[in-house]
Protein backbone atom coordinates (compact mmCIF):
# COMPACT_ATOMS: atom_id res chain seq x y z
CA UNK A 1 -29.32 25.78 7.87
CA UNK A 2 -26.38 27.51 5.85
CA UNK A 3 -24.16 26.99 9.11
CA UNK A 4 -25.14 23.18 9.29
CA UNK A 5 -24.02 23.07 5.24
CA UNK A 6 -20.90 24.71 5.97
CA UNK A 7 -19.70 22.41 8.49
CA UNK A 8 -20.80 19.61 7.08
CA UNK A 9 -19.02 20.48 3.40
CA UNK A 10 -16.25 21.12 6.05
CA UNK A 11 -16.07 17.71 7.34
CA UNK A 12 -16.12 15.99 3.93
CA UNK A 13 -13.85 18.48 2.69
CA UNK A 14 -11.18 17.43 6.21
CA UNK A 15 -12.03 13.65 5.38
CA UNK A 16 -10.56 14.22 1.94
CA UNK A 17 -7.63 15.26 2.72
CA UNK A 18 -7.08 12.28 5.44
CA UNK A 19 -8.30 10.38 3.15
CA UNK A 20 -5.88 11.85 0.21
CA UNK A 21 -2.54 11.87 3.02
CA UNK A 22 -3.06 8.46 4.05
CA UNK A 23 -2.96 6.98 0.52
CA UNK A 24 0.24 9.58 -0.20
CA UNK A 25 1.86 8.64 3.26
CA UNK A 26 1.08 4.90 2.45
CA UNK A 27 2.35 5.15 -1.28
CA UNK A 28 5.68 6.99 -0.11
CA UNK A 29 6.22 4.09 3.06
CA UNK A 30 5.99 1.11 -0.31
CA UNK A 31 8.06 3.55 -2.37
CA UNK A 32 10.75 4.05 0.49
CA UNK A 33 10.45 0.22 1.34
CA UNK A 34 11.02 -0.75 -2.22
CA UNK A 35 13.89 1.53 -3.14
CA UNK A 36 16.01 0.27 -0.16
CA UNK A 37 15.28 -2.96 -1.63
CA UNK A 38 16.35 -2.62 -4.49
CA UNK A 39 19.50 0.40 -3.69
CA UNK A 40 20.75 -3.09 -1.80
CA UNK A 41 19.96 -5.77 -3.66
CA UNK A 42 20.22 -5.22 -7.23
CA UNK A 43 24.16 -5.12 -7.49
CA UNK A 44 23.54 -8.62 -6.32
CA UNK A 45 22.28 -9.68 -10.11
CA UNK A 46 25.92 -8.86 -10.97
CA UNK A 47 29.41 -9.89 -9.91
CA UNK A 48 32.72 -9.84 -10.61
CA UNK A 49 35.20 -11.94 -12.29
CA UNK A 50 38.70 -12.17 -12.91
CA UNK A 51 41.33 -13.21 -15.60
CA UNK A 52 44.40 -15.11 -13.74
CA UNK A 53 46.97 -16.52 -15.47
CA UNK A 54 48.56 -19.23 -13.09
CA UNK A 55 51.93 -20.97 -13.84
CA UNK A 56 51.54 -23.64 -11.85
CA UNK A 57 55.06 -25.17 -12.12
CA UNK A 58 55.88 -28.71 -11.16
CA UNK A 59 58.00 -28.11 -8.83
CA UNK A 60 55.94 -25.83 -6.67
CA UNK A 61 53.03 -28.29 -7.37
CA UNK A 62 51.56 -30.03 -4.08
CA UNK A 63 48.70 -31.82 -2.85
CA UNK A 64 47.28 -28.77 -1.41
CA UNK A 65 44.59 -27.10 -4.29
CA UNK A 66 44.97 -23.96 -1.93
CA UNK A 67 48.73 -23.61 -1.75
CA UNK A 68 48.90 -24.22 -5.01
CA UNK A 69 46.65 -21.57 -6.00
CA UNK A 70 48.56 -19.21 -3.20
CA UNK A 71 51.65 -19.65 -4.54
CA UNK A 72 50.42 -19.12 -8.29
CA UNK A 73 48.84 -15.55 -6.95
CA UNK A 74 51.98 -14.35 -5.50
CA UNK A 75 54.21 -15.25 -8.28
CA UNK A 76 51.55 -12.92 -10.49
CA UNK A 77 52.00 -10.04 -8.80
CA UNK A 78 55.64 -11.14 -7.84
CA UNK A 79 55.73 -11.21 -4.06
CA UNK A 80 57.27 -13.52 -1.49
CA UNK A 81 54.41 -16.26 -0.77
CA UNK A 82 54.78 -16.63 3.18
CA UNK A 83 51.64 -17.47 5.52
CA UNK A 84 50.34 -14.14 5.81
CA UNK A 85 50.96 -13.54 2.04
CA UNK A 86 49.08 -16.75 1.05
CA UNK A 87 46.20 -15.69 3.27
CA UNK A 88 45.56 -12.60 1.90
CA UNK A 89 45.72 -13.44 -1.70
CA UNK A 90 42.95 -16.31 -0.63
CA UNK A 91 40.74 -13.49 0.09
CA UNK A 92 40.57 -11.84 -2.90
CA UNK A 93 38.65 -14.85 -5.46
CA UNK A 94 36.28 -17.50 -4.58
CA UNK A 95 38.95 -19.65 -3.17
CA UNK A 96 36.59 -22.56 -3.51
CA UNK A 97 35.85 -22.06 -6.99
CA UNK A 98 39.55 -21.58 -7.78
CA UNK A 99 40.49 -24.58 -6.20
CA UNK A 100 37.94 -26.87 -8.18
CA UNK A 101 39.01 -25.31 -11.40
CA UNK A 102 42.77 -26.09 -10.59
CA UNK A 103 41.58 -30.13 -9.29
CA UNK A 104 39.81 -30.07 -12.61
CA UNK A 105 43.64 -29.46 -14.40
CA UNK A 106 45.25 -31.23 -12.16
CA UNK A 107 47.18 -32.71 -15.24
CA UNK A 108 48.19 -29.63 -16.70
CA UNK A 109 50.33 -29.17 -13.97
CA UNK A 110 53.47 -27.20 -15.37
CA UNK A 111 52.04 -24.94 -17.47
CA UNK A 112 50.19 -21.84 -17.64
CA UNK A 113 46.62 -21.91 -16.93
CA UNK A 114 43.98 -19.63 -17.70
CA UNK A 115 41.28 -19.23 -15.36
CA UNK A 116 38.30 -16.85 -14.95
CA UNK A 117 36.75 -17.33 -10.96
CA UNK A 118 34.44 -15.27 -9.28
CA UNK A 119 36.26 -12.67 -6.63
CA UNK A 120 35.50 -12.86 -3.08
CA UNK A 121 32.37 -11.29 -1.74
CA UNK A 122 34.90 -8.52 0.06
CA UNK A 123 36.56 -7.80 -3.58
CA UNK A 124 33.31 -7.60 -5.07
CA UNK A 125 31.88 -5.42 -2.78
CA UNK A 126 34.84 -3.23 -2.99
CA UNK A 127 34.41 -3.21 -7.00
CA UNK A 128 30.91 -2.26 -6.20
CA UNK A 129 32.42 0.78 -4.35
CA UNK A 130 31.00 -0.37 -1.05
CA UNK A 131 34.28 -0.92 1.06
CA UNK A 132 35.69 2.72 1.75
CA UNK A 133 39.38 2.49 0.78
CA UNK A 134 40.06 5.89 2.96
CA UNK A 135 39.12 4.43 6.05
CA UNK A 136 41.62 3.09 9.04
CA UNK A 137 42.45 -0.24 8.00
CA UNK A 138 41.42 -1.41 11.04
CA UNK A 139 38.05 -0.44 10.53
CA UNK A 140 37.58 -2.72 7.13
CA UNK A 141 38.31 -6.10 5.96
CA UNK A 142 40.64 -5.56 3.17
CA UNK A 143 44.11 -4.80 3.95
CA UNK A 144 46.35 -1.76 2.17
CA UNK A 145 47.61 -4.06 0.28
CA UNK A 146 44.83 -6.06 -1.01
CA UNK A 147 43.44 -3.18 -2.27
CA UNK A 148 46.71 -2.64 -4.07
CA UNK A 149 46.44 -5.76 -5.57
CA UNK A 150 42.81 -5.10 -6.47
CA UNK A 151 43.77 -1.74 -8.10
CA UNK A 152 46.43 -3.58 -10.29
CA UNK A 153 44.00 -5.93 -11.28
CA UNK A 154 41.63 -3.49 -12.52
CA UNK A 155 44.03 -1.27 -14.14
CA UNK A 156 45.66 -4.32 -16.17
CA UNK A 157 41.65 -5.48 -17.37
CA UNK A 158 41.84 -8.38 -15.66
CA UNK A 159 38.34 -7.45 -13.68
CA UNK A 160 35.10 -8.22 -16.12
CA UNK A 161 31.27 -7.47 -14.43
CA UNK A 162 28.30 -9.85 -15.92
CA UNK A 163 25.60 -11.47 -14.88
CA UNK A 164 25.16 -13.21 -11.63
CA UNK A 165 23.70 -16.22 -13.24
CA UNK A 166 25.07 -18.22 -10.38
CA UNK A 167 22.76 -16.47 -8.35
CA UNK A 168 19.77 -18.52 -9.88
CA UNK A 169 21.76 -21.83 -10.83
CA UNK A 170 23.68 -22.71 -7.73
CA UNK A 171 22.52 -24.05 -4.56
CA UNK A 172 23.32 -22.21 -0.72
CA UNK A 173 26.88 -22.02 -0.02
CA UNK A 174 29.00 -21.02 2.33
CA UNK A 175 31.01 -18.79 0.52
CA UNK A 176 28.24 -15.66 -0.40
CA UNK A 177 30.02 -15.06 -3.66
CA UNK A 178 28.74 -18.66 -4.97
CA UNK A 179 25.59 -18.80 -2.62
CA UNK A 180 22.37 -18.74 -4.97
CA UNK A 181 18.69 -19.86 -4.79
CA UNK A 182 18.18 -23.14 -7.22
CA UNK A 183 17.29 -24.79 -4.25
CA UNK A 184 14.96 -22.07 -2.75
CA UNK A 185 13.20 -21.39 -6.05
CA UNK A 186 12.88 -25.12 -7.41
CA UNK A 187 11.89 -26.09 -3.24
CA UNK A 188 8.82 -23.31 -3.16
CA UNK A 189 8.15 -24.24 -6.38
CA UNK A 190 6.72 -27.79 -5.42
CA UNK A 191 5.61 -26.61 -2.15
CA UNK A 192 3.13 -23.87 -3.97
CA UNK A 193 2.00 -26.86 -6.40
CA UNK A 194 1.22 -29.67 -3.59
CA UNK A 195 -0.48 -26.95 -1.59
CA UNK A 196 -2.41 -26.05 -3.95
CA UNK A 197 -3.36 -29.49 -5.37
CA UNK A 198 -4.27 -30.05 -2.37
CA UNK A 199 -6.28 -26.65 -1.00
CA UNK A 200 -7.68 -25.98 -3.80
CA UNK A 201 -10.34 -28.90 -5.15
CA UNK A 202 -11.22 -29.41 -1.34
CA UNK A 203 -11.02 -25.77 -0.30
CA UNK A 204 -13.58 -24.86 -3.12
CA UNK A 205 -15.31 -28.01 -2.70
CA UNK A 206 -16.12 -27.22 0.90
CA UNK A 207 -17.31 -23.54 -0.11
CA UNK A 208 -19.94 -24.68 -2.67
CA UNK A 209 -20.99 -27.38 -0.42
CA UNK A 210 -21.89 -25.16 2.39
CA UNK A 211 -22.91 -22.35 0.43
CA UNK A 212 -25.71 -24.87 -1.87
CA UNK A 213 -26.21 -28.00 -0.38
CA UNK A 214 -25.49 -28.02 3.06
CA UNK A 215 -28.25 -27.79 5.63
CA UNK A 216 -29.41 -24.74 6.78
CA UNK A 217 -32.36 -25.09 9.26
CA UNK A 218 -32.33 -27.70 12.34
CA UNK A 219 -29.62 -29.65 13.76
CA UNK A 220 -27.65 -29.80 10.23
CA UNK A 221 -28.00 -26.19 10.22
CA UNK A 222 -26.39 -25.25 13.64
CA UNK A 223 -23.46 -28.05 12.60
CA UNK A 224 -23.29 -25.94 9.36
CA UNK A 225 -22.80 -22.69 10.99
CA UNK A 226 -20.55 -24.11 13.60
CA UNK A 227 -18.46 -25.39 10.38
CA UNK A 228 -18.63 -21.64 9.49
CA UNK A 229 -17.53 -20.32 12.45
CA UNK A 230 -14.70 -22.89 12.98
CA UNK A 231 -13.47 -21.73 9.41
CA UNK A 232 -13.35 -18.26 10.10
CA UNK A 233 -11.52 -18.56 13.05
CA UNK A 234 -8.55 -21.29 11.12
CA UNK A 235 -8.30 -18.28 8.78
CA UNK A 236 -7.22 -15.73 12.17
CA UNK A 237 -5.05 -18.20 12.99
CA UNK A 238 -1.16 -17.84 13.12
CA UNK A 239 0.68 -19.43 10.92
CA UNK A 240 3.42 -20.50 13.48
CA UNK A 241 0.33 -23.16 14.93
CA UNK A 242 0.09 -25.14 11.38
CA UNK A 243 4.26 -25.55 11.61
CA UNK A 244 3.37 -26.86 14.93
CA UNK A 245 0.30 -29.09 13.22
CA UNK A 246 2.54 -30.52 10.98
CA UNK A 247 5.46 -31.78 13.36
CA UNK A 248 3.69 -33.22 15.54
CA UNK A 249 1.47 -34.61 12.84
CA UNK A 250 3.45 -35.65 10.00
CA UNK A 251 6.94 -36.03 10.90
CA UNK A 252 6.27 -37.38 14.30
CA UNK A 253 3.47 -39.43 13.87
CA UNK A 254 3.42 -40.56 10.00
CA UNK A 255 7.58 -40.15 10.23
CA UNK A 256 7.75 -38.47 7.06
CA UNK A 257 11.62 -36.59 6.69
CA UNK A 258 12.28 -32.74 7.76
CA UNK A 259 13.28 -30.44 5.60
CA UNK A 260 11.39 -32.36 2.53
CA UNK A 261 8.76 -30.00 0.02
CA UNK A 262 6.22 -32.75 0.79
CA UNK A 263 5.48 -31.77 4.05
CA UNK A 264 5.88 -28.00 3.43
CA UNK A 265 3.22 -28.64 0.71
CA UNK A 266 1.11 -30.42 3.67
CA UNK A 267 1.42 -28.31 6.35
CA UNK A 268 0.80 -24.90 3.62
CA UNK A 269 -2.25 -26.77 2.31
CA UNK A 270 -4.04 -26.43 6.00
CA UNK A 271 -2.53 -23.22 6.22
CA UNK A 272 -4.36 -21.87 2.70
CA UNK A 273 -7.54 -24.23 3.20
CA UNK A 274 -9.44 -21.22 5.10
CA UNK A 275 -8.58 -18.38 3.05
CA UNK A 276 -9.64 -20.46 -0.22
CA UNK A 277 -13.23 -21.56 2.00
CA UNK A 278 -13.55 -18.06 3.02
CA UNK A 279 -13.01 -16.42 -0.36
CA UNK A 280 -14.97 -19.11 -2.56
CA UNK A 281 -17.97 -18.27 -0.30
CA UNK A 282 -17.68 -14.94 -0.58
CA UNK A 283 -18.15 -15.46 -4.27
CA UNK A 284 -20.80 -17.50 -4.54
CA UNK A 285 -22.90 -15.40 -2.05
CA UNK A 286 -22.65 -12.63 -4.13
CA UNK A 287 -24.31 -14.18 -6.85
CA UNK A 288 -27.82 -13.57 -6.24
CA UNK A 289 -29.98 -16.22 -5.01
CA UNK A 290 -33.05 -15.49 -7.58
CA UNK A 291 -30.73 -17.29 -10.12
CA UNK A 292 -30.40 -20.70 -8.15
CA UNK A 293 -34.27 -19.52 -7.62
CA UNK A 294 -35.41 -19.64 -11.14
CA UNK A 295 -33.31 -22.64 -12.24
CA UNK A 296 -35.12 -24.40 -9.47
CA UNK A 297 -38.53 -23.61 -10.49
CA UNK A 298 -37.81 -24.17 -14.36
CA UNK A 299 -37.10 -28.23 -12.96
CA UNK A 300 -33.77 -28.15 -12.88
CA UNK A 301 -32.06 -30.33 -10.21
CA UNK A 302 -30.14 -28.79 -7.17
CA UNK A 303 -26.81 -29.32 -8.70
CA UNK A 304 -27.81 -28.17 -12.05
CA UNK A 305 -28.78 -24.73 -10.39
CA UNK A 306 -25.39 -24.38 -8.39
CA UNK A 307 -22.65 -25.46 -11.04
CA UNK A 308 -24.30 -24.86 -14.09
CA UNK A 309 -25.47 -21.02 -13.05
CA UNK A 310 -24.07 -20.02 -10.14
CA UNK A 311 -20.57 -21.46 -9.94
CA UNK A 312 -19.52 -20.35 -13.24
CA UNK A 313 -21.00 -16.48 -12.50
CA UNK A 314 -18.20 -16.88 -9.55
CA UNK A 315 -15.79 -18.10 -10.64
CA UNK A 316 -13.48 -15.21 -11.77
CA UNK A 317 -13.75 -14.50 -7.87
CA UNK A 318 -13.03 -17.33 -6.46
CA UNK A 319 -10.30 -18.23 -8.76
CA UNK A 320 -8.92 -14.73 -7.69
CA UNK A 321 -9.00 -16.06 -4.02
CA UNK A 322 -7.45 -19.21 -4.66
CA UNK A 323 -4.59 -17.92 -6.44
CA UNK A 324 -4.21 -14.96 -3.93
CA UNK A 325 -4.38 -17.74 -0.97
CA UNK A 326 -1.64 -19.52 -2.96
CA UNK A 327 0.60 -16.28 -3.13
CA UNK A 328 -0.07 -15.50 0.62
CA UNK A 329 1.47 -19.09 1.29
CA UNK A 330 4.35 -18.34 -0.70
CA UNK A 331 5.37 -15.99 1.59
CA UNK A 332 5.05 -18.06 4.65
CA UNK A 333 8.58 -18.42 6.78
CA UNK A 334 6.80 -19.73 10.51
CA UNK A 335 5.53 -22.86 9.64
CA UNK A 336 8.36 -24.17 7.59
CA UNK A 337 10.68 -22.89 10.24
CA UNK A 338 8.87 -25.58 12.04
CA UNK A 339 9.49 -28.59 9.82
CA UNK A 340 13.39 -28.31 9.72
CA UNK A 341 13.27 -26.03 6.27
CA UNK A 342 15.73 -23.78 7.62
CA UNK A 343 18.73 -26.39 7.48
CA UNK A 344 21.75 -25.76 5.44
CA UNK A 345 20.64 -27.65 1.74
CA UNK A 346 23.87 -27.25 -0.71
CA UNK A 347 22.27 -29.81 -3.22
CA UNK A 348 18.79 -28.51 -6.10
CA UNK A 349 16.12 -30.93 -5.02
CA UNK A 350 15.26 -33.64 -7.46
CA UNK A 351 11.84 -35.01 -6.03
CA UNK A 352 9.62 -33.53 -3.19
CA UNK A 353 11.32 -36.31 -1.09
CA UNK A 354 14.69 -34.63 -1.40
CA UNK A 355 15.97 -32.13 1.49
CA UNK A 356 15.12 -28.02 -0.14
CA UNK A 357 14.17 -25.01 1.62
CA UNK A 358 12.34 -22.50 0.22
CA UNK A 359 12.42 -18.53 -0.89
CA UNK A 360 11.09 -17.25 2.56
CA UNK A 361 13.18 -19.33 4.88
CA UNK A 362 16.55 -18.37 2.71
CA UNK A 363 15.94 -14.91 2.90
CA UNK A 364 15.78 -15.48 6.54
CA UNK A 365 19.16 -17.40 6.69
CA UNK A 366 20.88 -14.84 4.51
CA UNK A 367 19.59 -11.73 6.63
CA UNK A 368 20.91 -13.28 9.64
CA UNK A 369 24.28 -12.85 8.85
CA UNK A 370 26.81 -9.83 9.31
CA UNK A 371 28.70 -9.14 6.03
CA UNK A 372 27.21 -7.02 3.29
CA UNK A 373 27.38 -9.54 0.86
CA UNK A 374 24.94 -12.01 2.45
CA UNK A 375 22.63 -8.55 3.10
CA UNK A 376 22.90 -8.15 -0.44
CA UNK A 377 22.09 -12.04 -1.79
CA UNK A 378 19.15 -11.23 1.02
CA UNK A 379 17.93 -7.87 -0.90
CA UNK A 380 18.08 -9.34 -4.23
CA UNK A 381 16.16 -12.67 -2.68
CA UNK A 382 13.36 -10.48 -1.86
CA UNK A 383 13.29 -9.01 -5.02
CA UNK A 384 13.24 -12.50 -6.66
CA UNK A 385 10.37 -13.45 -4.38
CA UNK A 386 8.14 -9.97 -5.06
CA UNK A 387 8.50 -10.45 -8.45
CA UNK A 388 7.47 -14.12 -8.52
CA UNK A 389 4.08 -12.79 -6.34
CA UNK A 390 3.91 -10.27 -8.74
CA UNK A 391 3.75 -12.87 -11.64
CA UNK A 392 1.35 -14.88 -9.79
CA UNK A 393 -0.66 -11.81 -8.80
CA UNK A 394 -0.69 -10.94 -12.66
CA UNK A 395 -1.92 -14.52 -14.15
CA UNK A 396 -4.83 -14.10 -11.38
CA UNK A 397 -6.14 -10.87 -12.79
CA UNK A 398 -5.56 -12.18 -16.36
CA UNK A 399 -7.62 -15.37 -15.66
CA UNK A 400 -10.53 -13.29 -13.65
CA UNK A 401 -10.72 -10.78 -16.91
CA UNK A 402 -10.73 -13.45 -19.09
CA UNK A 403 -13.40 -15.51 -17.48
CA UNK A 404 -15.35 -12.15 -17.14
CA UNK A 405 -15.13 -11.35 -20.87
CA UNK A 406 -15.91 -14.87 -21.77
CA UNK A 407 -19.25 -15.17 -18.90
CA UNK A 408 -20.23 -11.75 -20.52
CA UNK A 409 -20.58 -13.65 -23.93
């Protein structure tokens, strides 16, 4: 008898400590996960800008922004402006923003203009000390003398760091060092509030149905646990089949336009519909039944007994669901793959009618590409989108105490 104690303190004493290493193994996987996250993506919430004073003379003025802007770079650091000059002092700002700021004074041509531009996403990175001056220059994109040029910029001042604020204002670009996410953000945005308008009243209208009024016993009770069944499997289902549901249903058949929140919204609404059925029911059968029970035999009315005693005891869960289904769709890239939310948007959406992608799918755009700076727009994108789950993670379990205080009073 002592033996059989031993071992079995043994085993629970060996289950611990799996039990204990899995959580610690687990916990240092997120923590890894997470710090290479963030090691890449947070110098992404900053970027650099610089102080050029241009004389833009008359007679060196042309019709060419970019020449123009050449020309006014290589009589700053007083070199020879040839081809190969010009080209390389393009590289180091945001030739694009440059170039709009000198269209903008097109009529101060002649005298000396002060600009402050973003620097190119290869200047920035090598500000950021990730471009490895001691290296071949064969082996990086900045030339010896680039960096040169750099280095004089810093040591005159001319270099300021502050706040990427272009990386939540501007719309996808081309160029990574004005690339932002208006367009993803403001795009999930109404995609996470149609779906939801949607899922949710018929989602948690379909869960208290079956769970208080639907038939149980019969031929309405075998439809009901079909219905069940049916449910449980949508919810198992990948979410690459509702992108599929959704072309074929509402672009080809009703003709609505790719790439347009309204159909992400749609085609995320069927996606969330089972988790929100599956989680409301959940709820409501843990209430117990001697509550419906007593209501019942006191003379109130079926209804009466479900939403005016049992609904409100689970609410706090199912509201938990919902909002949780509604975060999982968030993160959904597949389906809006699908509908045409992957193309190239350069404009914030106005309406849900107006071409936007969303969080996921520009994370996936921006990871597909080789330079560091688009890696690094696609670190601090993910950090944008955990912390928006985060947020909506955080007014779930506010709302479930709340409504748990307030039911306890």
């Amino acid at each position: 008898m002592t033996r059989r104690m031993h071992r079995r303190r043994a085993a629970e004493t060996r289950f611990r400590l799996y039990g204990r290493a899995s959580v610690i193994f687990s916990m240092a996987a997120l923590g890894w996960l997470l710090l290479s996250i963030a090691a890449t993506g947070l110098s992404a919430f900053t970027q650099h800008w610089v102080d050029l004073d241009l004389d833009v003379r008359a007679e060196s003025a042309t019709d060419n922004d970019r020449r123009r802007l050449a020309d006014a770079l290589a009589g700053g650091f007083g070199v020879q402006a040839d081809d190969a000059v010009r080209q390389e002092l393009l590289a180091l700002v945001s030739a694009s923003a440059a170039t709009d700021a000198l269209a903008r004074n097109a009529e101060r041509s002649g005298a000396t203009l002060r600009l402050t531009v973003p620097v190119s996403d290869q200047a920035d990175q090598y500000y950021k000390g990730r471009v490895d001056a001691s290296r071949p220059a064969a082996q990086r994109r900045l030339t010896d003398r680039q960096i040169a040029w750099l280095d004089r910029w810093a040591d005159e001042e001319q270099v300021e760091r502050r706040f990427n604020r272009g990386l939540f204002v501007n719309p996808d670009s081309r160029d990574p060092e004005r690339a932002g996410l208006a367009s993803a953000i403001l795009g999930s945005v109404m995609i996470v509030l149609i779906a939801g308008a949607l899922a949710l009243p018929v989602g948690i209208g379909a869960a208290i149905y079956l769970d208080g009024f639907a038939p149980q016993t019969g031929w309405g009770g075998r439809l009901t646990r079909a219905l069940e069944v049916n449910i449980n499997n949508l919810a198992a289902v990948p979410a690459i089949v509702f992108g599929l549901l959704g072309l074929a249903v509402f672009i080809n058949v009703f003709g609505l336009a790719r790439s347009i929140p309204l159909v992400g919204g749609l085609v995320l609404a069927l996606r969330m519909f089972p988790t929100i059925v599956i989680a409301s029911r959940a709820a409501l059968r843990a209430v117990p039944d001697s509550l419906t029970d007593s209501a019942l035999s006191l003379g109130a009315s079926r209804m009466q007994a479900v939403f005016n005693h049992k609904v409100p005891i689970a609410a706090p869960a199912m509201l938990t669901g919902s909002i949780i289904g509604m975060a999982q769709a968030l993160g959904e890239t597949a389906p809006l793959l699908m509908i045409g939310m992957v193309a190239f948007v350069t404009a914030v959406p106005e309406s849900p009618l107006d071409p936007a992608t969303a969080l996921p799918v520009q994370i996936f755009l921006w990871s597909g590409s080789a330079e560091a700076a688009w890696a690094e727009r696609a670190s601090a994108a993910i950090i944008v989108l955990l912390a928006v789950l985060m947020v909506i993670n955080g007014v779930a379990i506010v709302l479930r105490e709340r409504l748990q205080r307030r039911r306890s009073l």
